[in-house]
PDB file of N, CA and C in Angstrom:
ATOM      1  N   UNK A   1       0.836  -1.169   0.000  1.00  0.00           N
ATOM      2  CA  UNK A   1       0.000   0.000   0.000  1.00  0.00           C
ATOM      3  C   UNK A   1       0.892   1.249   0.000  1.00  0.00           C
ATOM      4  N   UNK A   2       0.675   2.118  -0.898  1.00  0.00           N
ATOM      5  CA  UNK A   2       1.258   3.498  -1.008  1.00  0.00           C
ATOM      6  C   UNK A   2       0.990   4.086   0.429  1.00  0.00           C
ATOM      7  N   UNK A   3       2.153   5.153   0.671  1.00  0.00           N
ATOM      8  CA  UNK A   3       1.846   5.533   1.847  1.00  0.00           C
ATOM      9  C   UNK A   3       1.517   7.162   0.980  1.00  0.00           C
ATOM     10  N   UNK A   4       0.825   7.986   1.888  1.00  0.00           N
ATOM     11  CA  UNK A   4       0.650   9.494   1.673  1.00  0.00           C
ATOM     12  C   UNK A   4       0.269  10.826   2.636  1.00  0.00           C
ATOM     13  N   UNK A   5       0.397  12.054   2.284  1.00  0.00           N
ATOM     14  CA  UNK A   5       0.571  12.514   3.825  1.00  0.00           C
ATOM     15  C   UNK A   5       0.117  14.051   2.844  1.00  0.00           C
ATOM     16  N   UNK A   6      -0.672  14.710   3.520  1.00  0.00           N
ATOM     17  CA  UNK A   6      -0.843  16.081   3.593  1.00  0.00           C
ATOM     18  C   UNK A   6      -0.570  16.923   3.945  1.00  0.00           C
ATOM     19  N   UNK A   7      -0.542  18.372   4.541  1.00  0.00           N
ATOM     20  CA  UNK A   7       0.435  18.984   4.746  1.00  0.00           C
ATOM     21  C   UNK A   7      -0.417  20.331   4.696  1.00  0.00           C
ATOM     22  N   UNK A   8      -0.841  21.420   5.288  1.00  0.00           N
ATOM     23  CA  UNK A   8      -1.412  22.707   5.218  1.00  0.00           C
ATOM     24  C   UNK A   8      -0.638  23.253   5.803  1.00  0.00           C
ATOM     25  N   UNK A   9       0.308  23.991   5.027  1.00  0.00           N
ATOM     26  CA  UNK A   9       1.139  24.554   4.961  1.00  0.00           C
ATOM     27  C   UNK A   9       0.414  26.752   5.541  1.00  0.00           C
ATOM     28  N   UNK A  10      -0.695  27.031   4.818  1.00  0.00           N
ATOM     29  CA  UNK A  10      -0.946  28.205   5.339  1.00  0.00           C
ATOM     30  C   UNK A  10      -2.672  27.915   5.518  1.00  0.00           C
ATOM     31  N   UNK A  11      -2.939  28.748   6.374  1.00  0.00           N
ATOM     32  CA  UNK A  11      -4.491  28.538   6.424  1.00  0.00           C
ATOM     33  C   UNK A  11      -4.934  29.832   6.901  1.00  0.00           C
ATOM     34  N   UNK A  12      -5.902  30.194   6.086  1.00  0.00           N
ATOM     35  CA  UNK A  12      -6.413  31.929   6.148  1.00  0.00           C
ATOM     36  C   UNK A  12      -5.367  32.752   6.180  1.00  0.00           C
ATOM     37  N   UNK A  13      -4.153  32.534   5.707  1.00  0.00           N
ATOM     38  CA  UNK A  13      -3.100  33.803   5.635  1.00  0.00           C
ATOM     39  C   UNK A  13      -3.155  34.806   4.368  1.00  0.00           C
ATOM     40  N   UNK A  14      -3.543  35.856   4.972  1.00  0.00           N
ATOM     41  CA  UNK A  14      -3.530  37.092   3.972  1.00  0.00           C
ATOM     42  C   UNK A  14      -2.445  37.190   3.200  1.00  0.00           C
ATOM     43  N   UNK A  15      -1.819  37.414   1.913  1.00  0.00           N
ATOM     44  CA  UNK A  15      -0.286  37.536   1.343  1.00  0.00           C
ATOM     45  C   UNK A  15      -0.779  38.944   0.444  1.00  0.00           C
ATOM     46  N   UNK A  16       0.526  39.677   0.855  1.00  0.00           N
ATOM     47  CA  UNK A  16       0.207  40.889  -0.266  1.00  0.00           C
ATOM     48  C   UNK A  16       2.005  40.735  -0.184  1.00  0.00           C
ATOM     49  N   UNK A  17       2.127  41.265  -2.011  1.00  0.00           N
ATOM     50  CA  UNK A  17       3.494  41.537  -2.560  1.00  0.00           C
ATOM     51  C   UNK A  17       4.281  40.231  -2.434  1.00  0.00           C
ATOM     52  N   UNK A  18       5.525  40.016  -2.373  1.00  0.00           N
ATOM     53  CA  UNK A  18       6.247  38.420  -2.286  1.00  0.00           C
ATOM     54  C   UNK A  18       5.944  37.797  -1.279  1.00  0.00           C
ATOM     55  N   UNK A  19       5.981  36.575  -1.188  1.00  0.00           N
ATOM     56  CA  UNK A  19       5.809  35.621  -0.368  1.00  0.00           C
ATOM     57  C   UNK A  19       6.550  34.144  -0.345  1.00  0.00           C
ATOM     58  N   UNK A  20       6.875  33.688   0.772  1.00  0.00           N
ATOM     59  CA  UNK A  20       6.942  32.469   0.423  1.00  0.00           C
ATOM     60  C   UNK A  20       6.606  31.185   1.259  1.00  0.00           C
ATOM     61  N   UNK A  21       6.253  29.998   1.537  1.00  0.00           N
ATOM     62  CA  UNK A  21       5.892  29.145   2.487  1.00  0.00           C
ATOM     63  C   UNK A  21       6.871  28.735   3.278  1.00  0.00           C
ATOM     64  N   UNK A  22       6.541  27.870   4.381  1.00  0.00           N
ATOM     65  CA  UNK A  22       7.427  27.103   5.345  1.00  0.00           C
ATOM     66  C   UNK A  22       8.233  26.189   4.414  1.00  0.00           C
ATOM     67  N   UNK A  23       9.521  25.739   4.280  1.00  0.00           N
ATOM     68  CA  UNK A  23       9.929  24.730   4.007  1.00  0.00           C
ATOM     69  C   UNK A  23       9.459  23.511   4.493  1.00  0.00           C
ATOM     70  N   UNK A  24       9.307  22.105   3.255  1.00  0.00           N
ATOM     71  CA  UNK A  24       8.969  21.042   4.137  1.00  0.00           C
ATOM     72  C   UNK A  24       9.350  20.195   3.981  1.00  0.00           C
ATOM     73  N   UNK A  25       9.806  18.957   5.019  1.00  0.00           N
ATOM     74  CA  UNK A  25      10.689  18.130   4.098  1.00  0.00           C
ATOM     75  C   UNK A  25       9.929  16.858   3.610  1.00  0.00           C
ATOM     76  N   UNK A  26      10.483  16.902   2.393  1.00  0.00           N
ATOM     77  CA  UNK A  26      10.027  15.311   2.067  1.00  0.00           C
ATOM     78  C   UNK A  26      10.492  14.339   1.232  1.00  0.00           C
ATOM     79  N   UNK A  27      12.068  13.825   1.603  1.00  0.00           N
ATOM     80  CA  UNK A  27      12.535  13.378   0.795  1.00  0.00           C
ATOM     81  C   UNK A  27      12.228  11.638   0.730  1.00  0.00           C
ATOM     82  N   UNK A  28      11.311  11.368   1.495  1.00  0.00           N
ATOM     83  CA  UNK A  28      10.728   9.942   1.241  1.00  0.00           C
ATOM     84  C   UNK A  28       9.290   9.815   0.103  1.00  0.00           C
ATOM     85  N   UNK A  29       9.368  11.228  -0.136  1.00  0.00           N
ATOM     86  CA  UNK A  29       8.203  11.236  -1.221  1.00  0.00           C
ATOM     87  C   UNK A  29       8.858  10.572  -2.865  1.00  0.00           C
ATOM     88  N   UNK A  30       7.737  10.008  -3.761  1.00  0.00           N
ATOM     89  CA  UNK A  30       8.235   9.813  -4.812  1.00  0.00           C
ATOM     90  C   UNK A  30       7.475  11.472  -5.709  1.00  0.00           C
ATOM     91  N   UNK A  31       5.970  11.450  -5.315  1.00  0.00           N
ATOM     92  CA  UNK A  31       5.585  12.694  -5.942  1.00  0.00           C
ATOM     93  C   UNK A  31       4.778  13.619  -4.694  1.00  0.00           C
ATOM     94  N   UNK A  32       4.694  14.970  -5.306  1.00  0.00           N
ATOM     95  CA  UNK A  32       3.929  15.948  -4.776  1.00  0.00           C
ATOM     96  C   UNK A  32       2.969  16.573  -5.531  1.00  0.00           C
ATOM     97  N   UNK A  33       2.132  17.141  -5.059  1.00  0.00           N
ATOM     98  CA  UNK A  33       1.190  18.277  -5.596  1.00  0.00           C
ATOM     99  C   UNK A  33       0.703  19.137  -4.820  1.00  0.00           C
ATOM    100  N   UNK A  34       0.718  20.082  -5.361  1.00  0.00           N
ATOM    101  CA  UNK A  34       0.749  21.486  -4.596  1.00  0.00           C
ATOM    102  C   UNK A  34      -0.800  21.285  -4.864  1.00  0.00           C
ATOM    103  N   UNK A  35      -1.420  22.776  -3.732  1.00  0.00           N
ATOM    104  CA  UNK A  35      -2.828  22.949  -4.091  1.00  0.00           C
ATOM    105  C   UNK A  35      -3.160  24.397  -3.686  1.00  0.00           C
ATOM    106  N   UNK A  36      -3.193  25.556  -4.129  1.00  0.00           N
ATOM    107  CA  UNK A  36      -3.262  26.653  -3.360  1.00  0.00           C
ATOM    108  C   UNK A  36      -5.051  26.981  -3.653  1.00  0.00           C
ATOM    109  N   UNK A  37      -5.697  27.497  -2.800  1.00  0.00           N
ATOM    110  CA  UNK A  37      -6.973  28.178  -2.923  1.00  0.00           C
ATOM    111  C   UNK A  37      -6.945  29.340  -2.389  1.00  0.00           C
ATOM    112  N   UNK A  38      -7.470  29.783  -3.197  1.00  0.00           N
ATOM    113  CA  UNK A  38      -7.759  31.321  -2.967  1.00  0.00           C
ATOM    114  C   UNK A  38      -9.084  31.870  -2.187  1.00  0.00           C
ATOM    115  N   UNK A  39      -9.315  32.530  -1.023  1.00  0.00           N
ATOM    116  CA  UNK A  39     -10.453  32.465  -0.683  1.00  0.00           C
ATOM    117  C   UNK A  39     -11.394  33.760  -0.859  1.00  0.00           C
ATOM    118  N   UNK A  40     -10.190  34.502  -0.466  1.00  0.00           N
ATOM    119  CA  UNK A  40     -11.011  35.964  -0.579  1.00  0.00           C
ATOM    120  C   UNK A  40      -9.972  36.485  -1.423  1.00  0.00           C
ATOM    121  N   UNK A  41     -10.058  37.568  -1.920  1.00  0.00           N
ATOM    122  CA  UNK A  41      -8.849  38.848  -3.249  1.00  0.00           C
ATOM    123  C   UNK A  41      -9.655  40.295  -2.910  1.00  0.00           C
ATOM    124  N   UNK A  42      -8.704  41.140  -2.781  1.00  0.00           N
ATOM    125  CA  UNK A  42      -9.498  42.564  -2.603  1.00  0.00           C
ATOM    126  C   UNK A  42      -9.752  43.009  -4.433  1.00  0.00           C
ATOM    127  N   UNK A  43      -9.272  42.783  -5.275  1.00  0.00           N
ATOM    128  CA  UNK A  43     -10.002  42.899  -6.275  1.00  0.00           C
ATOM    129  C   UNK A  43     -10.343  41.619  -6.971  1.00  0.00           C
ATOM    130  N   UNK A  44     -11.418  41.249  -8.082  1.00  0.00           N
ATOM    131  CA  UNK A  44     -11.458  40.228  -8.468  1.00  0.00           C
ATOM    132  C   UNK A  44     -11.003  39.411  -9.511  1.00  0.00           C
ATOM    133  N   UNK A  45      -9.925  40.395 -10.040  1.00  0.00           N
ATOM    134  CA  UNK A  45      -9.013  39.779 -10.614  1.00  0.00           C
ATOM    135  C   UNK A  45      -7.528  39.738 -10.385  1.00  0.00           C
ATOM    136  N   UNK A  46      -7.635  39.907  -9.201  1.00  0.00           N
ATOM    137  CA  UNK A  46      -6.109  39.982  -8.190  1.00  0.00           C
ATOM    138  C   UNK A  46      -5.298  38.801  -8.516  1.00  0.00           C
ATOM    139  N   UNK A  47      -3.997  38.591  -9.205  1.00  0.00           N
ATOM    140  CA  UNK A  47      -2.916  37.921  -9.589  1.00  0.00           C
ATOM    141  C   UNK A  47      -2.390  37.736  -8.588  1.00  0.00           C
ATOM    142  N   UNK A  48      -1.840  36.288  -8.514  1.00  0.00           N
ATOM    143  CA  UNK A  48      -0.859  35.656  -7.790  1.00  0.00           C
ATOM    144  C   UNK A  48       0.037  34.824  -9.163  1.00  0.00           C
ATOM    145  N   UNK A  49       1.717  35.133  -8.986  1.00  0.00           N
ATOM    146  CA  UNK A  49       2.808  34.356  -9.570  1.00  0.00           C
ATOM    147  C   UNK A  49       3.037  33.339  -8.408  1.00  0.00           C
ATOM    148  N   UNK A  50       3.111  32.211  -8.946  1.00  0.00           N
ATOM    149  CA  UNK A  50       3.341  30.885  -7.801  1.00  0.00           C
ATOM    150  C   UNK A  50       4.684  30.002  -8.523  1.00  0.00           C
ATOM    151  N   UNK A  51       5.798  30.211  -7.560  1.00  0.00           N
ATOM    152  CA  UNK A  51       7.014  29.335  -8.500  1.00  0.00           C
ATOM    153  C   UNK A  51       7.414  28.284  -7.796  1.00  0.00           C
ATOM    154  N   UNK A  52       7.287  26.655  -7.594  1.00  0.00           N
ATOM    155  CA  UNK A  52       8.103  25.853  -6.670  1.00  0.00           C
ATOM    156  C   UNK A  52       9.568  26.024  -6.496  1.00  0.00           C
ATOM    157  N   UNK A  53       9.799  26.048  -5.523  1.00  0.00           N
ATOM    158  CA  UNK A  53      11.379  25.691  -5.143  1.00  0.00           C
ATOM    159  C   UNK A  53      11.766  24.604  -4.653  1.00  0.00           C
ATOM    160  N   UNK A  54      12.832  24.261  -4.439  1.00  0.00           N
ATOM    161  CA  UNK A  54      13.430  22.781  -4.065  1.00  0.00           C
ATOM    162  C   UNK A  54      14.952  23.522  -3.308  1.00  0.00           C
ATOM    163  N   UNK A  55      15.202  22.575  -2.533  1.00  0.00           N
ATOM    164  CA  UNK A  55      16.464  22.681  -1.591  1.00  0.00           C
ATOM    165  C   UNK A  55      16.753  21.290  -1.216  1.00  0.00           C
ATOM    166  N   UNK A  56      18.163  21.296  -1.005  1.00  0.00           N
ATOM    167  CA  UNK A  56      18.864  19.960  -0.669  1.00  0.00           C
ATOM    168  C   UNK A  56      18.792  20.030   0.960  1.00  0.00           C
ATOM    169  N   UNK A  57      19.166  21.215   1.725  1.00  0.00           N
ATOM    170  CA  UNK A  57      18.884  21.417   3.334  1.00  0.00           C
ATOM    171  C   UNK A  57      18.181  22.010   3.781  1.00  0.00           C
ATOM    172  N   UNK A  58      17.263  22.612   3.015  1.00  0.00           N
ATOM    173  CA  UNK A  58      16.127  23.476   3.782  1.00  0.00           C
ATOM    174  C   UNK A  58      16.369  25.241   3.893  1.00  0.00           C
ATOM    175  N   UNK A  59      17.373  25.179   3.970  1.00  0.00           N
ATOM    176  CA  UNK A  59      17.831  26.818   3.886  1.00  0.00           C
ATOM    177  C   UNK A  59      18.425  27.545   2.615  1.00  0.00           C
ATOM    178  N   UNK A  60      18.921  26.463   1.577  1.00  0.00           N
ATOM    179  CA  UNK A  60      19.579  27.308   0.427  1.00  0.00           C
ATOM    180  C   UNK A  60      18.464  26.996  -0.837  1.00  0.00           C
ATOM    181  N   UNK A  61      17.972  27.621  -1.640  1.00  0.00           N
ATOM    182  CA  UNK A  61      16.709  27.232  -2.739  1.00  0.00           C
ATOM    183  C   UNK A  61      17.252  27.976  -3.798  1.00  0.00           C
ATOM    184  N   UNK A  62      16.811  27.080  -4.979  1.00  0.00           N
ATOM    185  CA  UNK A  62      16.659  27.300  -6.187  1.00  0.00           C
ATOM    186  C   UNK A  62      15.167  26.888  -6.691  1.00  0.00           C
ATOM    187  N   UNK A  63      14.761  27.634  -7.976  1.00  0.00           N
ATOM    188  CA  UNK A  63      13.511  27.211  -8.461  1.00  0.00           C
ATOM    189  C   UNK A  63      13.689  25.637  -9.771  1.00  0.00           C
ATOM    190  N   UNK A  64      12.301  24.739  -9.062  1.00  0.00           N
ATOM    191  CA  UNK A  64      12.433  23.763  -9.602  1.00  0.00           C
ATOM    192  C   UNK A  64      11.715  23.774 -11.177  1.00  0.00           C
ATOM    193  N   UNK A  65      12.283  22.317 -11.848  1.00  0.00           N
ATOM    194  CA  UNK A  65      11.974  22.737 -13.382  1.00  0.00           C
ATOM    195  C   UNK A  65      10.358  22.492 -13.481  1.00  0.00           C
ATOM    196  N   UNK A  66       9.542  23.146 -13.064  1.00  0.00           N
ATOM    197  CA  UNK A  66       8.189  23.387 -13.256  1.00  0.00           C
ATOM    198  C   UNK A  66       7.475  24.454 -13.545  1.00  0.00           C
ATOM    199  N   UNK A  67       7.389  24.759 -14.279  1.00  0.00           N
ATOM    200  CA  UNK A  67       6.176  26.207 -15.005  1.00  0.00           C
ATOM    201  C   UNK A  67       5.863  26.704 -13.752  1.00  0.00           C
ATOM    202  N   UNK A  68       5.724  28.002 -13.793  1.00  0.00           N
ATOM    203  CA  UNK A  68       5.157  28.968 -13.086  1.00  0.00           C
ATOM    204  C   UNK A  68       3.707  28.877 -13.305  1.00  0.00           C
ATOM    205  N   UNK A  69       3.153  29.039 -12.115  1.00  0.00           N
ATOM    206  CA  UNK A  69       1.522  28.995 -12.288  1.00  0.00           C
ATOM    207  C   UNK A  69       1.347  30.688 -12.043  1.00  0.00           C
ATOM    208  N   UNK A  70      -0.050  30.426 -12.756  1.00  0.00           N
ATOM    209  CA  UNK A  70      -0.838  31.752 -12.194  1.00  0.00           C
ATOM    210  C   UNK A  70      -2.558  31.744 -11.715  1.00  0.00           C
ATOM    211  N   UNK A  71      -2.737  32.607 -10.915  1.00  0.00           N
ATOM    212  CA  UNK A  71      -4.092  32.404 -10.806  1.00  0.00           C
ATOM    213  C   UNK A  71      -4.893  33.971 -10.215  1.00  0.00           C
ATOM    214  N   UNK A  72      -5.674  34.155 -11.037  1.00  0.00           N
ATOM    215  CA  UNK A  72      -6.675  35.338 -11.144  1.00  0.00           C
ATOM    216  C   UNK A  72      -7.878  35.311 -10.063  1.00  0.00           C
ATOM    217  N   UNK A  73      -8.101  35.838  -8.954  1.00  0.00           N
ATOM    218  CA  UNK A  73      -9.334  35.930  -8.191  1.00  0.00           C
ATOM    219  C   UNK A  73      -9.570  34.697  -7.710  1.00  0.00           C
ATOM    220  N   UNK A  74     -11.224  34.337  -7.287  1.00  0.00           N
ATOM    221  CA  UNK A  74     -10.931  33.409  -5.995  1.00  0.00           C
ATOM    222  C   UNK A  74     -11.272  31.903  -6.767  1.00  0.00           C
ATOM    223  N   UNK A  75     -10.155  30.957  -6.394  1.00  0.00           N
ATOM    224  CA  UNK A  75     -10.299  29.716  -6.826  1.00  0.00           C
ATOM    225  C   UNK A  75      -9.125  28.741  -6.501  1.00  0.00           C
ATOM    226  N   UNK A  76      -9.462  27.798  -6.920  1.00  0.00           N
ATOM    227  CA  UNK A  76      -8.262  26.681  -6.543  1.00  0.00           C
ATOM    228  C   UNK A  76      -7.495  26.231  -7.683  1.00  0.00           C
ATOM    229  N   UNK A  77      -6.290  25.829  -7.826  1.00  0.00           N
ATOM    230  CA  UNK A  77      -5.531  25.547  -8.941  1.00  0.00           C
ATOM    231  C   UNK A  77      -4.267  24.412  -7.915  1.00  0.00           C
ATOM    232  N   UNK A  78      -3.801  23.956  -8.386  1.00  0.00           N
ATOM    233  CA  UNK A  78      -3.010  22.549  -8.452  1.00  0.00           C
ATOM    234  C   UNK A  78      -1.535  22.086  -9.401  1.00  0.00           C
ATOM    235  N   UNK A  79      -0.936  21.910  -8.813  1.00  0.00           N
ATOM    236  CA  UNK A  79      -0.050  21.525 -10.058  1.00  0.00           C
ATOM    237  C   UNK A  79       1.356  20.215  -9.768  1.00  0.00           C
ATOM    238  N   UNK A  80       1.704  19.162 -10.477  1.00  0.00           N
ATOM    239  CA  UNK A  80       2.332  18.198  -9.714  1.00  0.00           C
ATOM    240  C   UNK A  80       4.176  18.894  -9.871  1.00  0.00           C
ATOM    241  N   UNK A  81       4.482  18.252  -8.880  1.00  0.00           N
ATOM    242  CA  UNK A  81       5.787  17.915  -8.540  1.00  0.00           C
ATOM    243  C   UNK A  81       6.735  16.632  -8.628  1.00  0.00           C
ATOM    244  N   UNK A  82       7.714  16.182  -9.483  1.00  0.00           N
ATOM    245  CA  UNK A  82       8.663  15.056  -9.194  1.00  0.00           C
ATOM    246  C   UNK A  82      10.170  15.192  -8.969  1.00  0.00           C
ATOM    247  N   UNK A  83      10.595  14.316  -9.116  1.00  0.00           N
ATOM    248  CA  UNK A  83      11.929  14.385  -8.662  1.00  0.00           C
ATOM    249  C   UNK A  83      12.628  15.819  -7.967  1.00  0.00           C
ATOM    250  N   UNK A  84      11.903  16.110  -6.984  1.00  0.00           N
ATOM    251  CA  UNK A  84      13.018  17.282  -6.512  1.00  0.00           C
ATOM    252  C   UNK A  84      13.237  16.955  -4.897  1.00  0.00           C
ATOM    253  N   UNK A  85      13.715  16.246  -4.795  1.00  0.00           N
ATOM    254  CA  UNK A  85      14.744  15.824  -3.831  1.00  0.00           C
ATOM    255  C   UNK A  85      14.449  16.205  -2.569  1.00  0.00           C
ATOM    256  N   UNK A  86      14.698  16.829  -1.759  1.00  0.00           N
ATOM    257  CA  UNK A  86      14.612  16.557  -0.207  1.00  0.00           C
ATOM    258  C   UNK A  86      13.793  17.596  -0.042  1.00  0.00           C
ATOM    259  N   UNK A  87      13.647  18.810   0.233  1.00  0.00           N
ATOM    260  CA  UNK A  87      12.766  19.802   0.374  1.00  0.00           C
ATOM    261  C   UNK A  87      11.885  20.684  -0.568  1.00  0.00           C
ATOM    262  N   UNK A  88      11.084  21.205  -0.190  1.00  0.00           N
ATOM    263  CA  UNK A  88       9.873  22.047  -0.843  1.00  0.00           C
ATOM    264  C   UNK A  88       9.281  22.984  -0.244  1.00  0.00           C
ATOM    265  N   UNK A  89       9.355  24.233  -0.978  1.00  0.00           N
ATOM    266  CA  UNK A  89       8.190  24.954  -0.898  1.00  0.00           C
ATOM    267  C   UNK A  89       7.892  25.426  -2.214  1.00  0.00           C
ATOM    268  N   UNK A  90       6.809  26.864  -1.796  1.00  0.00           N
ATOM    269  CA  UNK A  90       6.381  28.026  -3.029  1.00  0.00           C
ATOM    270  C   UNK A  90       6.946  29.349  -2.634  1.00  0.00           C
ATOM    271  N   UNK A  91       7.273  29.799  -3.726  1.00  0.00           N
ATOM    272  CA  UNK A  91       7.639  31.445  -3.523  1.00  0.00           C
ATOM    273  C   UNK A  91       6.698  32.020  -4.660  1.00  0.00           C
ATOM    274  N   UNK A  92       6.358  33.299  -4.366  1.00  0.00           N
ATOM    275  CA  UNK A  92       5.041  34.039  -4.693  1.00  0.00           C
ATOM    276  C   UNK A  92       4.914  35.318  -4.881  1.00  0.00           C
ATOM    277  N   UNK A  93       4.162  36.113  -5.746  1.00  0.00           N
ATOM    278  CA  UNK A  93       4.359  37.201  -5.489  1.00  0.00           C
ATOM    279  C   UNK A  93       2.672  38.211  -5.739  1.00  0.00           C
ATOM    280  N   UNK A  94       1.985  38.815  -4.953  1.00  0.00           N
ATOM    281  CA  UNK A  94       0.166  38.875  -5.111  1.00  0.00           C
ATOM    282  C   UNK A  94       1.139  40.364  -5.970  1.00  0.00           C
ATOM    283  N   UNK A  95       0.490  40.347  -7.315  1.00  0.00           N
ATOM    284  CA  UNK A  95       0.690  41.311  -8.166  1.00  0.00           C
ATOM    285  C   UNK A  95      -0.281  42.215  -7.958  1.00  0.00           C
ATOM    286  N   UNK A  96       0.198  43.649  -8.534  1.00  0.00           N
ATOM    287  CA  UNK A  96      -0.612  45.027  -8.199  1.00  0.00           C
ATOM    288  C   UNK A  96      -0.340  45.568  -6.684  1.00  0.00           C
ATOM    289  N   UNK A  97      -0.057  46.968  -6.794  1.00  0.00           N
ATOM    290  CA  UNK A  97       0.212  47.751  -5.396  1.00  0.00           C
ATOM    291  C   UNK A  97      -1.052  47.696  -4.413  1.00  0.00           C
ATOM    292  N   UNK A  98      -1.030  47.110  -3.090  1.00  0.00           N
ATOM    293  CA  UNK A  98      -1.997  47.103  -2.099  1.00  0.00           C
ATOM    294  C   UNK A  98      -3.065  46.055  -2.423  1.00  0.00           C
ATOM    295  N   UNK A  99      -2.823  45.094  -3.553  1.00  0.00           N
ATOM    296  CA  UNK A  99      -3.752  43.910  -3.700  1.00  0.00           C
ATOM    297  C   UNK A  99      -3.188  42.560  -2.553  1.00  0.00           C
ATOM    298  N   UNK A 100      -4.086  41.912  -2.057  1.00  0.00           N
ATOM    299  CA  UNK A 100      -4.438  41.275  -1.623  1.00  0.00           C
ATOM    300  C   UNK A 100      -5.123  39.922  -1.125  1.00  0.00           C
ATOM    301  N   UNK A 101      -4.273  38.638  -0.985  1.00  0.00           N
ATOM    302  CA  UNK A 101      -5.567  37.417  -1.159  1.00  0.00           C
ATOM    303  C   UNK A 101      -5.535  36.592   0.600  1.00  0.00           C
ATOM    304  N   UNK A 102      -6.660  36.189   0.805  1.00  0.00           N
ATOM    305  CA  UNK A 102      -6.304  35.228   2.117  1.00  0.00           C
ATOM    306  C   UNK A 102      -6.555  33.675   1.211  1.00  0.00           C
ATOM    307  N   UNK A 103      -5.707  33.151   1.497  1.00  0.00           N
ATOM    308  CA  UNK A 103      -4.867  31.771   0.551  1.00  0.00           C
ATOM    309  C   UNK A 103      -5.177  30.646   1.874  1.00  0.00           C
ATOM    310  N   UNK A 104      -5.536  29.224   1.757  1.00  0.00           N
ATOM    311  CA  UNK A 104      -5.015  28.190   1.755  1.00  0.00           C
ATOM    312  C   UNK A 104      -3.740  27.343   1.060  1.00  0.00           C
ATOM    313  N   UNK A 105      -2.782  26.585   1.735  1.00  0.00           N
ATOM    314  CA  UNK A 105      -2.071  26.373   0.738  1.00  0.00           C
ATOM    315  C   UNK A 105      -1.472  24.879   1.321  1.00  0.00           C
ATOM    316  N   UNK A 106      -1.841  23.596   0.759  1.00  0.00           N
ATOM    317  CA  UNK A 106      -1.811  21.958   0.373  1.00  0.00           C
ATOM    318  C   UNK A 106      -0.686  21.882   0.033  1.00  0.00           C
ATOM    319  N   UNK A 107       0.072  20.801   0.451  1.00  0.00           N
ATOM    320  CA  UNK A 107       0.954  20.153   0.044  1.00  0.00           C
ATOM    321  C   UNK A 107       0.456  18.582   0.035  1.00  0.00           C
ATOM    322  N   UNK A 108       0.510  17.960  -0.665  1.00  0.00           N
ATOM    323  CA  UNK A 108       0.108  16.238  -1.083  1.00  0.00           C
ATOM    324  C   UNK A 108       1.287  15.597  -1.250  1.00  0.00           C
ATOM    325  N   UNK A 109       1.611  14.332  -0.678  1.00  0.00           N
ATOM    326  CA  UNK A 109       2.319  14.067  -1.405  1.00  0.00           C
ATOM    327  C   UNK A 109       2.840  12.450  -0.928  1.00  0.00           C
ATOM    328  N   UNK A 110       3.322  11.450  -2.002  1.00  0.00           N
ATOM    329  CA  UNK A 110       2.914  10.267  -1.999  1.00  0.00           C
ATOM    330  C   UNK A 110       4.142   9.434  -2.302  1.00  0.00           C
ATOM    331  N   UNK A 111       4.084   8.175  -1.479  1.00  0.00           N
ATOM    332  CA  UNK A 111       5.282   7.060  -1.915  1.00  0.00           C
ATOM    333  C   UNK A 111       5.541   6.265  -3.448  1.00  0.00           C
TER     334      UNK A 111
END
């Protein structure tokens, strides 16, 4: 039986301008998938840039080879992760001066 484990990484946290999550480790994972939802946006087409990163110890990051997501106003979007090695997060940035989102943000991820 596959093993698998979840992970809520932010819950009701407001993000305005860059951002980025807790590091987490998971180098017994084979895959991940991110899941961010958007709950509230002070406008309704308020942009978020979402880029994964990867780290070998948790403190030094580079961005992993996965497309940049984007997502416009309030909704959920998803996207998978493989081979990136021992740690994870997202770095972010809520586009437009004084815009605003309160975010959920999933980490999945499986043997």
């Amino acid at each position: 039986m596959r093993q698998t484990q979840t992970a809520v990484l932010e819950r009701y946290r407001v993000l305005e301008g860059d951002f980025v999550t807790e590091p987490y480790e998971a180098a017994w994972a084979g895959e991940a998938r991110w899941f961010v939802q958007v709950l509230e946006s002070s406008q309704p087409k308020t942009r978020i840039r979402i880029t994964t990163q990867i780290s070998p110890d948790g403190l030094h990051w580079c961005d992993a080879d996965v497309p940049t997501q984007f997502t416009e106003g309030k909704t959920l979007i998803s996207w998978p992760v493989r081979e990136f090695g021992q740690w994870l997060r997202i770095k972010g940035c809520v586009e437009g001066e004084g815009e605003s989102v309160k975010v959920q943000i999933y980490l999945t991820l499986k043997e």
